[in-house]
C-alpha atoms as a PDB file:
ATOM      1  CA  UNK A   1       5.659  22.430 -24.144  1.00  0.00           C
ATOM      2  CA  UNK A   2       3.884  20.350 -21.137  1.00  0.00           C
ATOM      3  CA  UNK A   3       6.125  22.085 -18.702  1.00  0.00           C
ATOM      4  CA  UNK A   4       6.757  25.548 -20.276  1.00  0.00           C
ATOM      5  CA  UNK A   5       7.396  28.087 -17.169  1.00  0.00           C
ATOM      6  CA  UNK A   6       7.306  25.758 -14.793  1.00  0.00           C
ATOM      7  CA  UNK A   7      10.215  24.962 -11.473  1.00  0.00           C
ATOM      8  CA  UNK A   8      11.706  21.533 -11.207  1.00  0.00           C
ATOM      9  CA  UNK A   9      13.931  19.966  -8.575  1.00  0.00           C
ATOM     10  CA  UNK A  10      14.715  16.410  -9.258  1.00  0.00           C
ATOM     11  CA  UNK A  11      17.452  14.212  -7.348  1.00  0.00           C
ATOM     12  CA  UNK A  12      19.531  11.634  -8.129  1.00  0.00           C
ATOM     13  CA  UNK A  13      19.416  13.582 -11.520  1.00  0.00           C
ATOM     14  CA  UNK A  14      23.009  12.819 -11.935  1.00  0.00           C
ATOM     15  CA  UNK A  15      22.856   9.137 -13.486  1.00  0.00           C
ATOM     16  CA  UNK A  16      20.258   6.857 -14.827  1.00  0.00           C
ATOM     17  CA  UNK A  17      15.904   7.699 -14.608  1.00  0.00           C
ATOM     18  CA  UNK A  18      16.897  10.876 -12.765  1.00  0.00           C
ATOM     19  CA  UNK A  19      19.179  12.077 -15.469  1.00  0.00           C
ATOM     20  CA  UNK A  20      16.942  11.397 -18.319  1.00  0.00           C
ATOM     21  CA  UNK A  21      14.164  12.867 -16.652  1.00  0.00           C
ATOM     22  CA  UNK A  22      15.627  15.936 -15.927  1.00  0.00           C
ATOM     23  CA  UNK A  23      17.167  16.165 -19.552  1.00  0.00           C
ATOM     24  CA  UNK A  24      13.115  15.524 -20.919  1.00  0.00           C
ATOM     25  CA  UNK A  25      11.673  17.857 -18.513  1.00  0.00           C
ATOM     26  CA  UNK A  26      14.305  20.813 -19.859  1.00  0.00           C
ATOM     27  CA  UNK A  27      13.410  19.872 -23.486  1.00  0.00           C
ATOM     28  CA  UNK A  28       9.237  20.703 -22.345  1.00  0.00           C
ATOM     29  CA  UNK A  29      10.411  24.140 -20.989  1.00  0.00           C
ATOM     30  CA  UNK A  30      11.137  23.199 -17.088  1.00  0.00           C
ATOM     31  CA  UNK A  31      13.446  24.902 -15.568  1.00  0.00           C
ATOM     32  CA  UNK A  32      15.699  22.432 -13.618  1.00  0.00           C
ATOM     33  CA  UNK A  33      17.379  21.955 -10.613  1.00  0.00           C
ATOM     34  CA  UNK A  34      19.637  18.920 -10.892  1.00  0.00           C
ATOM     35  CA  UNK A  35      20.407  17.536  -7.709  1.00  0.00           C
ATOM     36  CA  UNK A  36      23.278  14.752  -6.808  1.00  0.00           C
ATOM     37  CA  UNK A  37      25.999  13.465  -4.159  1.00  0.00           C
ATOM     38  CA  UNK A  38      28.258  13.264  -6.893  1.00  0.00           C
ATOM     39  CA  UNK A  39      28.831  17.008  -8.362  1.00  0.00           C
ATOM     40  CA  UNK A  40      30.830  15.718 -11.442  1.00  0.00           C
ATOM     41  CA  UNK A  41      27.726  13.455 -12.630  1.00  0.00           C
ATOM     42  CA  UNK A  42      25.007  16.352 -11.436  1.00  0.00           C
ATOM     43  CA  UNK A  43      27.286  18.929 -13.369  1.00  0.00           C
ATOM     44  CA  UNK A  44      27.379  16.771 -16.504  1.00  0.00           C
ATOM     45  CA  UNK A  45      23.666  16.832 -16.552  1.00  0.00           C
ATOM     46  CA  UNK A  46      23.008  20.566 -16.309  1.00  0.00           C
ATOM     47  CA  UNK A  47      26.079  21.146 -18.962  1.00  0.00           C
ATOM     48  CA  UNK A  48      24.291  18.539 -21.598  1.00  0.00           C
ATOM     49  CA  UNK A  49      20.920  20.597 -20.809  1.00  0.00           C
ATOM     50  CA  UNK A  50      22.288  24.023 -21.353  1.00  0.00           C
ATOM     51  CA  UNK A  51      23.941  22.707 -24.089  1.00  0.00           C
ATOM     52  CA  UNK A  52      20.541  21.820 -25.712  1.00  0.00           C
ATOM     53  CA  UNK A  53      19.557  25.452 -24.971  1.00  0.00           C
ATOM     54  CA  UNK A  54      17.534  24.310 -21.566  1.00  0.00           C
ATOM     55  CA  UNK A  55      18.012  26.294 -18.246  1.00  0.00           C
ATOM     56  CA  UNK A  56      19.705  24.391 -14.982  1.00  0.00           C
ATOM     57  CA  UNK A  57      21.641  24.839 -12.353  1.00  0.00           C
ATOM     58  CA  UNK A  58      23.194  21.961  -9.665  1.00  0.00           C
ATOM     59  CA  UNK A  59      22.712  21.405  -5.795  1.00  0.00           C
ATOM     60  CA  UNK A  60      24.962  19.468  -4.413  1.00  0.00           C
ATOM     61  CA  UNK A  61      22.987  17.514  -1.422  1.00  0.00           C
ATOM     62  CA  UNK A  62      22.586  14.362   0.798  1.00  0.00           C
ATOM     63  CA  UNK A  63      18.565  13.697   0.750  1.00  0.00           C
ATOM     64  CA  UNK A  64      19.437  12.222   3.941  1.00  0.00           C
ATOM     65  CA  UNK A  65      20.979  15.071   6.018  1.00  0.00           C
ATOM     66  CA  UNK A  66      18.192  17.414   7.802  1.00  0.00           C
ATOM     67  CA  UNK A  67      20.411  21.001   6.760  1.00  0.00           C
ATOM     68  CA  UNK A  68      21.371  19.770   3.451  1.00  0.00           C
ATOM     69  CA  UNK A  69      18.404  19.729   2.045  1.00  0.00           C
ATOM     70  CA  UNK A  70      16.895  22.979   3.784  1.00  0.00           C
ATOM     71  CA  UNK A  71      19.617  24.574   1.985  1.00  0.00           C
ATOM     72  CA  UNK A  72      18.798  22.950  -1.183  1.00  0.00           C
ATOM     73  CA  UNK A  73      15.472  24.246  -0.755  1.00  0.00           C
ATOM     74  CA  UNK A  74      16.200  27.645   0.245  1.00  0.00           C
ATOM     75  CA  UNK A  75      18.828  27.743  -2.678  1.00  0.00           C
ATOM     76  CA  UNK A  76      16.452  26.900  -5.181  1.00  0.00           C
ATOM     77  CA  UNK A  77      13.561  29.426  -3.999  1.00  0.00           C
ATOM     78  CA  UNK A  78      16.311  32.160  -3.738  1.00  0.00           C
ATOM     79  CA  UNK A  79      17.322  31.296  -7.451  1.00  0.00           C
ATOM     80  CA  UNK A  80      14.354  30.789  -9.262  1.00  0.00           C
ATOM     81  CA  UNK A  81      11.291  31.835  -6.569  1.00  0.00           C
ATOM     82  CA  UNK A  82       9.324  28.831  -6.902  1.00  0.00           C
ATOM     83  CA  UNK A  83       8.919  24.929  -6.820  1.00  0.00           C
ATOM     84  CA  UNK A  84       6.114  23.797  -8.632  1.00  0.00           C
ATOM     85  CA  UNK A  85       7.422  20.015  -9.330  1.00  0.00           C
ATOM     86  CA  UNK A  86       9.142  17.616  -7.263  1.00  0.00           C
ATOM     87  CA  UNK A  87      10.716  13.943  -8.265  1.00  0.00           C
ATOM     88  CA  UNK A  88      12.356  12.359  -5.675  1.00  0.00           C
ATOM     89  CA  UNK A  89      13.892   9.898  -7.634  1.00  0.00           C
ATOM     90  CA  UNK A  90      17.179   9.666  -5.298  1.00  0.00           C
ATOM     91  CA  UNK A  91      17.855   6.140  -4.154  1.00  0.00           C
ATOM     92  CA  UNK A  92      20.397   3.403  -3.606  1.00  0.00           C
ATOM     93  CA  UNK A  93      20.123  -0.721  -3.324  1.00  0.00           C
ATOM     94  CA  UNK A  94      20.707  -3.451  -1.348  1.00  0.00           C
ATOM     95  CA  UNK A  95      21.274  -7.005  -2.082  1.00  0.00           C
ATOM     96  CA  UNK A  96      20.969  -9.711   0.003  1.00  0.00           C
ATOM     97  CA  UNK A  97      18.711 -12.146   1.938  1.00  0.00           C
ATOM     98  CA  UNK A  98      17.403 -10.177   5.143  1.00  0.00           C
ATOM     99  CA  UNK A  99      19.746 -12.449   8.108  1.00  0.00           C
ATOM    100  CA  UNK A 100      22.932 -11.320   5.766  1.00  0.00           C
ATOM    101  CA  UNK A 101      21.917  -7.500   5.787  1.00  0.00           C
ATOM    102  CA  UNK A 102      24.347  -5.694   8.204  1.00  0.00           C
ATOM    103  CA  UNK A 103      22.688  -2.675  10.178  1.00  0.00           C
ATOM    104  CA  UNK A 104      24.866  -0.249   8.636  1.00  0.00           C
ATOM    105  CA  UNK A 105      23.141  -1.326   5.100  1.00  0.00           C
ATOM    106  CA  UNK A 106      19.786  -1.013   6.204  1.00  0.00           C
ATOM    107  CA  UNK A 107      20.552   2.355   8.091  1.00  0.00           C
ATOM    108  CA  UNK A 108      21.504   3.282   4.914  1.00  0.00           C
ATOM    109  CA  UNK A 109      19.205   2.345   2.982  1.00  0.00           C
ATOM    110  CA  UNK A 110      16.124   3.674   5.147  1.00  0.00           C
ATOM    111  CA  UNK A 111      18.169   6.929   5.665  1.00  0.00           C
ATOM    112  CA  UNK A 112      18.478   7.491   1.279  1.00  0.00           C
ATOM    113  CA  UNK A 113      15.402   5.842   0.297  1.00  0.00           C
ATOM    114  CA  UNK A 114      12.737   7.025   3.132  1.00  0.00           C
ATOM    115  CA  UNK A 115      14.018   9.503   5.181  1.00  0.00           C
ATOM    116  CA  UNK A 116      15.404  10.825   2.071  1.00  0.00           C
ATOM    117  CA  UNK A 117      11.927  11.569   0.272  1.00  0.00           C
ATOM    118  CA  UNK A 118      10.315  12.286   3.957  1.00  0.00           C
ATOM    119  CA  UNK A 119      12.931  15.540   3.968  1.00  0.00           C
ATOM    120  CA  UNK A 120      12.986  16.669  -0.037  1.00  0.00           C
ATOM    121  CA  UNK A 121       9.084  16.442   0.618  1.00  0.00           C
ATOM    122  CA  UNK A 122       8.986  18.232   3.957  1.00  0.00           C
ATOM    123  CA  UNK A 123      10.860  21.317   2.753  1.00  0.00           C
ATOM    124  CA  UNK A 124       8.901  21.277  -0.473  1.00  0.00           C
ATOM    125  CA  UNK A 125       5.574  21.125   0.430  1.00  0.00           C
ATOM    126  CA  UNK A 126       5.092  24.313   2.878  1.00  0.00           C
ATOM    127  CA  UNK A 127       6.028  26.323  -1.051  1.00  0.00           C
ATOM    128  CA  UNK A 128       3.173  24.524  -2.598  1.00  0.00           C
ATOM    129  CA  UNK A 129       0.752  24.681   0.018  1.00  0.00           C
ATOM    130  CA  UNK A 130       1.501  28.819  -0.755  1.00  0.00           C
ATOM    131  CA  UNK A 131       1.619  28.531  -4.041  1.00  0.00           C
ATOM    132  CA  UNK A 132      -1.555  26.131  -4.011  1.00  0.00           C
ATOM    133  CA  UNK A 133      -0.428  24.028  -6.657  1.00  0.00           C
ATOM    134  CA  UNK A 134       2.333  21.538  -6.718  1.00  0.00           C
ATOM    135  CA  UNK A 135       3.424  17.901  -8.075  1.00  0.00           C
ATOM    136  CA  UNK A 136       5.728  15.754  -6.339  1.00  0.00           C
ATOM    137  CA  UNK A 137       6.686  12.587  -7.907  1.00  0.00           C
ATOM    138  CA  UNK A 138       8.041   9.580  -6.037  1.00  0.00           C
ATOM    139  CA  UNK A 139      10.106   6.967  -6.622  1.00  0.00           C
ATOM    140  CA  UNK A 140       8.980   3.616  -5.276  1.00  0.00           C
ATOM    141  CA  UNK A 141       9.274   0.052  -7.194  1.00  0.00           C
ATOM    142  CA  UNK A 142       7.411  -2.821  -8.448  1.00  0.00           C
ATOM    143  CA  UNK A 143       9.358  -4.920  -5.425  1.00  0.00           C
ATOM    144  CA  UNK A 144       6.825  -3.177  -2.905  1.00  0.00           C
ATOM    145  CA  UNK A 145       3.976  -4.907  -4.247  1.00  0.00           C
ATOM    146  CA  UNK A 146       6.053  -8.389  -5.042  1.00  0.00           C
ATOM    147  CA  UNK A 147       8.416 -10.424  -3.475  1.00  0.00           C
ATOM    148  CA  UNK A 148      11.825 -11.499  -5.072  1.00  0.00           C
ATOM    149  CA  UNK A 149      15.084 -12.865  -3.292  1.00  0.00           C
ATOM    150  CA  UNK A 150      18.021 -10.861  -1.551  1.00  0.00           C
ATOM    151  CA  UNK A 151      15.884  -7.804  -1.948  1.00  0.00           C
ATOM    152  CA  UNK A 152      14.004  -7.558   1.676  1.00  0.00           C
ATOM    153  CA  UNK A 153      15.668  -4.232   2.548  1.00  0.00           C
ATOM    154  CA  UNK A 154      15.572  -2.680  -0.613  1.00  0.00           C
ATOM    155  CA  UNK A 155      11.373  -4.139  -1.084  1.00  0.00           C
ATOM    156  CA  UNK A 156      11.070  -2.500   2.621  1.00  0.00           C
ATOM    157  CA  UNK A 157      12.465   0.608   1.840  1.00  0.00           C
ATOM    158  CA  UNK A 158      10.062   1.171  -1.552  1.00  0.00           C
ATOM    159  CA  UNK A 159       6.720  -0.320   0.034  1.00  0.00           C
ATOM    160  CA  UNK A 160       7.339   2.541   2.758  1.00  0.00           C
ATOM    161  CA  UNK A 161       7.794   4.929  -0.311  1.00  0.00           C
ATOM    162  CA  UNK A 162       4.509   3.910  -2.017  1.00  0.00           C
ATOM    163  CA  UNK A 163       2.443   4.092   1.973  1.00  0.00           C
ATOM    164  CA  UNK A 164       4.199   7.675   2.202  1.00  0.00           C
ATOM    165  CA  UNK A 165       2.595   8.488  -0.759  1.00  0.00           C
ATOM    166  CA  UNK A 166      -0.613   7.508  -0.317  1.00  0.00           C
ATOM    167  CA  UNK A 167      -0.940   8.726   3.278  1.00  0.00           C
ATOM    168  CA  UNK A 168       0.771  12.282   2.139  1.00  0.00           C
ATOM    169  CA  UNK A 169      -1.643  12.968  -0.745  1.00  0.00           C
ATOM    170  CA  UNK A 170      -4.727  12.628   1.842  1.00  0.00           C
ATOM    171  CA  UNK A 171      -3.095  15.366   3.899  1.00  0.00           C
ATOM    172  CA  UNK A 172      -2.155  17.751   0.978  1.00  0.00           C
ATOM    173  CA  UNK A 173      -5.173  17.157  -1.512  1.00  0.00           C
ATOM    174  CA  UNK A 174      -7.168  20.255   0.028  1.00  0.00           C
ATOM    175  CA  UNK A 175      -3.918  22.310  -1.750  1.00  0.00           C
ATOM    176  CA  UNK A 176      -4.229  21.220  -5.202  1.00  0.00           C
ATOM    177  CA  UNK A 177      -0.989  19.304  -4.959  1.00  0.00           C
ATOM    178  CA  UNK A 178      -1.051  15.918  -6.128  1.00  0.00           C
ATOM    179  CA  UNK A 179       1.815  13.460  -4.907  1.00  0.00           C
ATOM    180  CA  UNK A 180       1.620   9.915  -7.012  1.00  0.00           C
ATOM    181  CA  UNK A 181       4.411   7.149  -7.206  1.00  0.00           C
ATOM    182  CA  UNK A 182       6.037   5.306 -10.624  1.00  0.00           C
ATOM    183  CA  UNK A 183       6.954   1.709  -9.432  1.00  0.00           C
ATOM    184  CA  UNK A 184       9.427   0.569 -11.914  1.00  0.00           C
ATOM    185  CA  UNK A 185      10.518  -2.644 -13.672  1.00  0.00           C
ATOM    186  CA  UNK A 186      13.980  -3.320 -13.837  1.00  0.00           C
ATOM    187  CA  UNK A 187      15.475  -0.462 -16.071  1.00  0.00           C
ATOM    188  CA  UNK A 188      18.855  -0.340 -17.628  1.00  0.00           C
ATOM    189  CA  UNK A 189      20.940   1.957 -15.774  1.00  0.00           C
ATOM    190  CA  UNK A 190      24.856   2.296 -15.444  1.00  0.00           C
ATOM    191  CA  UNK A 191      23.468   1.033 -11.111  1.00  0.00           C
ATOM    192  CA  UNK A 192      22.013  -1.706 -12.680  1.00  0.00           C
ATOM    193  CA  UNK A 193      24.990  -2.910 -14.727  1.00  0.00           C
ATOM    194  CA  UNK A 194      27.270  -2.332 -11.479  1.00  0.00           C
ATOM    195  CA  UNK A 195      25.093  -4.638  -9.536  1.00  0.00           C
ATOM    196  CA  UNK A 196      25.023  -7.706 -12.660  1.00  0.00           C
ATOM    197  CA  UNK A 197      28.391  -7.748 -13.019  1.00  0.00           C
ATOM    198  CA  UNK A 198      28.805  -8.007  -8.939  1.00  0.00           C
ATOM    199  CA  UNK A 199      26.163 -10.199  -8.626  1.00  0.00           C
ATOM    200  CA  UNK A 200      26.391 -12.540 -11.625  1.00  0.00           C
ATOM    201  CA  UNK A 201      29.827 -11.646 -12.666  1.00  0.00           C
ATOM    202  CA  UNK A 202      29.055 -10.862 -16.307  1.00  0.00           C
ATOM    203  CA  UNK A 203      26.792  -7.735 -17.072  1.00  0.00           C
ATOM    204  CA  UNK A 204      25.152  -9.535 -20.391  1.00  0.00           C
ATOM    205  CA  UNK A 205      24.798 -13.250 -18.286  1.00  0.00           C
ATOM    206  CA  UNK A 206      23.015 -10.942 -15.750  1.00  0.00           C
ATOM    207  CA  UNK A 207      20.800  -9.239 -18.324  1.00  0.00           C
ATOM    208  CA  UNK A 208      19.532 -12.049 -19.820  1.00  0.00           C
ATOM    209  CA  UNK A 209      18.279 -13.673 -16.727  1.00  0.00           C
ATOM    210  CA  UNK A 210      16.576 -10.522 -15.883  1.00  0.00           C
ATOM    211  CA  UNK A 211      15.145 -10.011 -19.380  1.00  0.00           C
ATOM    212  CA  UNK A 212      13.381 -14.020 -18.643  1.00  0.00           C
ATOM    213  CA  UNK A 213      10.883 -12.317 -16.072  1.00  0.00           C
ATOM    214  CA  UNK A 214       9.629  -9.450 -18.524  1.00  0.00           C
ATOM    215  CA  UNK A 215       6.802 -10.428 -21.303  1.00  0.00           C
ATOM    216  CA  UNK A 216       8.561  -9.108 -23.772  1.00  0.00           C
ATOM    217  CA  UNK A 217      11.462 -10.049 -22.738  1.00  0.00           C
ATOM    218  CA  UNK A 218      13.057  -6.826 -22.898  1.00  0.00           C
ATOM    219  CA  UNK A 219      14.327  -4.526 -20.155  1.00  0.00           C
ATOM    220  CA  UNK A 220      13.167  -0.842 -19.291  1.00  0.00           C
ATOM    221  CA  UNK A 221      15.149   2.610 -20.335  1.00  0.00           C
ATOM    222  CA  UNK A 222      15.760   5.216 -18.460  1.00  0.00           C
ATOM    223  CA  UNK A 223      13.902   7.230 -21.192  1.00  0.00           C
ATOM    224  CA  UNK A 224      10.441   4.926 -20.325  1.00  0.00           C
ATOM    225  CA  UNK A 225      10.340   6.267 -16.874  1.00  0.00           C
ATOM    226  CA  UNK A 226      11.224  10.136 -17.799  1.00  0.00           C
ATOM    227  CA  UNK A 227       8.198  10.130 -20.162  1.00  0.00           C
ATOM    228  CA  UNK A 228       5.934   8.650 -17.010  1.00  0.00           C
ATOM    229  CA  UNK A 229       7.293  11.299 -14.971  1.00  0.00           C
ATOM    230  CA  UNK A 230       6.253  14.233 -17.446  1.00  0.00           C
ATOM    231  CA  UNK A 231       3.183  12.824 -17.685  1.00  0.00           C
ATOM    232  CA  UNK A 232       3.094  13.094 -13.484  1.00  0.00           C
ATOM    233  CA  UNK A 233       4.418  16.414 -13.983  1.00  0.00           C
ATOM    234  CA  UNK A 234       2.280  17.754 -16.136  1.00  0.00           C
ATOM    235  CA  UNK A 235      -1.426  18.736 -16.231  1.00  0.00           C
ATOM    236  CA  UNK A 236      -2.067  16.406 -17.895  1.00  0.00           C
ATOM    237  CA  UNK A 237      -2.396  14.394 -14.861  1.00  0.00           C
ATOM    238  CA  UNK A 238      -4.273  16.635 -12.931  1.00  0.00           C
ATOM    239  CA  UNK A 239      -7.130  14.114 -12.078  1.00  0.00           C
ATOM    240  CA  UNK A 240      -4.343  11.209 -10.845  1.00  0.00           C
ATOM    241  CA  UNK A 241      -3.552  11.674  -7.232  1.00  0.00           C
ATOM    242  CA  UNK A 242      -1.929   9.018  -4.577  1.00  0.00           C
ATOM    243  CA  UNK A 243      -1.333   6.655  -7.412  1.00  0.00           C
ATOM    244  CA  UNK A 244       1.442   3.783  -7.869  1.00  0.00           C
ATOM    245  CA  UNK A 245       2.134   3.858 -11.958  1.00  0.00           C
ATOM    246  CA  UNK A 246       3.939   0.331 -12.900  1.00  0.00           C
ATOM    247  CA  UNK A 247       6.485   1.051 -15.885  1.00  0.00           C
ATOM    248  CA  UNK A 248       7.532  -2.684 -15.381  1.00  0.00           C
ATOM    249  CA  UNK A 249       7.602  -4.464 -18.962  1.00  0.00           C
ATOM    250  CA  UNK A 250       4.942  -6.502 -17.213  1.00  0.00           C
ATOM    251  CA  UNK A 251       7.129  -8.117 -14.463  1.00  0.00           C
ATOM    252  CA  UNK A 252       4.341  -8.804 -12.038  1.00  0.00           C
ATOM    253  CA  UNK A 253       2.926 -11.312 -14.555  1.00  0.00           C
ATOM    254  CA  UNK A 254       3.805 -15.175 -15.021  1.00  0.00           C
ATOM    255  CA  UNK A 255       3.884 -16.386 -18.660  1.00  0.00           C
ATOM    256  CA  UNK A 256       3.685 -19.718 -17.519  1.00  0.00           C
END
């Protein structure tokens, strides 16, 4: 098992990419720490893991809020001693050209998406500088590297995610922790299939127009970005550090 032993907090592991990774990361002998806004989705996810005979427990926590996620932290070290991986996979959207965006939405946005990962990562990494070993995993997107309309908050908010990580892993290298990014197509969530049917009305209408800017012409699963964020994980990656891995379904190419 590629993470047999090993400490795991993940957030936004109540729904979607977080959720499957933190199921996949049980099944390779993690131990987990699910955390979520919404305790009824982050409790679902550690029952379906104990259920497969993985260990879990939840934190509920706002990535955003300063004390929150100290005591996430502390909770976690008190309970299980350690941290050895980190995925900051929390996040939420915007959509919308950038002179409709209300300040309350980007606020929002910056404070989940950024400030979020700046805090998880703050309280984390003073363990793994201890411990001398650590891998943090964050969640940025193929829209940092490419444009595509109504999404200038949401591109903003995951290019800053992407510098972080760069800029972080020059600081921490000397520790043996390596902090690298997964940049994501569009993936099939139950997020996703809120925003199509708000956006075009119909969730398959909406899916087909997304599927048109994929080569294959398929969309992502949740499951393609857990097994990119073993990999991250794992030592098996021990030579990748400050790197942006596209899971994308080839997005950033034109077929035409």
């Amino acid at each position: 098992m590629k993470l047999n032993g090993k400490i795991a907090l993940i957030t936004g592991a109540g729904s979607g990419m977080g959720k499957s990774s933190a199921f996949l990361f049980a099944k390779e002998g993690a131990k987990v720490v699910v955390n979520d806004f919404d305790e009824d989705k982050g409790k679902e996810t550690v029952e379906k893991i104990s259920a497969n005979g993985g260990e879990a427990i939840f934190i509920k926590a706002d990535v955003s809020k300063s004390i929150e996620v100290e005591q996430m932290v502390e909770t976690t070290v008190d309970y299980f001693g350690r941290i050895d991986i980190l995925f900051n996979n929390a996040g939420i959207a915007c959509v919308g050209p950038l002179h409709e965006t209300k300040e309350n939405e980007w606020d929002n946005l910056i404070d989940v998406n950024v400030k979020g990962v700046f805090l998880v990562t703050k309280y984390v990494i003073p363990l793994m500088m201890k411990q001398n070993e650590g891998s943090i995993i964050n969640m940025s997107s193929g829209i940092a590297e490419m444009g595509l309309a109504s999404r200038a908050a949401y591109a903003a908010s995951k290019g800053a995610v992407l510098a972080l990580t760069k800029s972080t892993q020059v600081d921490y290298a000397s520790y043996n922790i390596r902090i690298n990014a997964i940049l994501p197509g569009t993936i099939q969530t139950p997020f996703i299939e809120n925003y199509l049917e708000d956006a075009y009305g119909n969730v398959n209408k909406g899916l087909d127009s997304l599927k048109k800017r994929q080569l294959n012409e398929k969309l992502g699963q949740p499951e393609d970005i857990a097994q990119v964020a073993l990999l991250l994980a794992s030592d098996e990656s021990r030579f990748m550090m400050g790197s942006p891995v596209y899971v994308d379904g080839g997005a950033v190419f034109c077929k035409t």
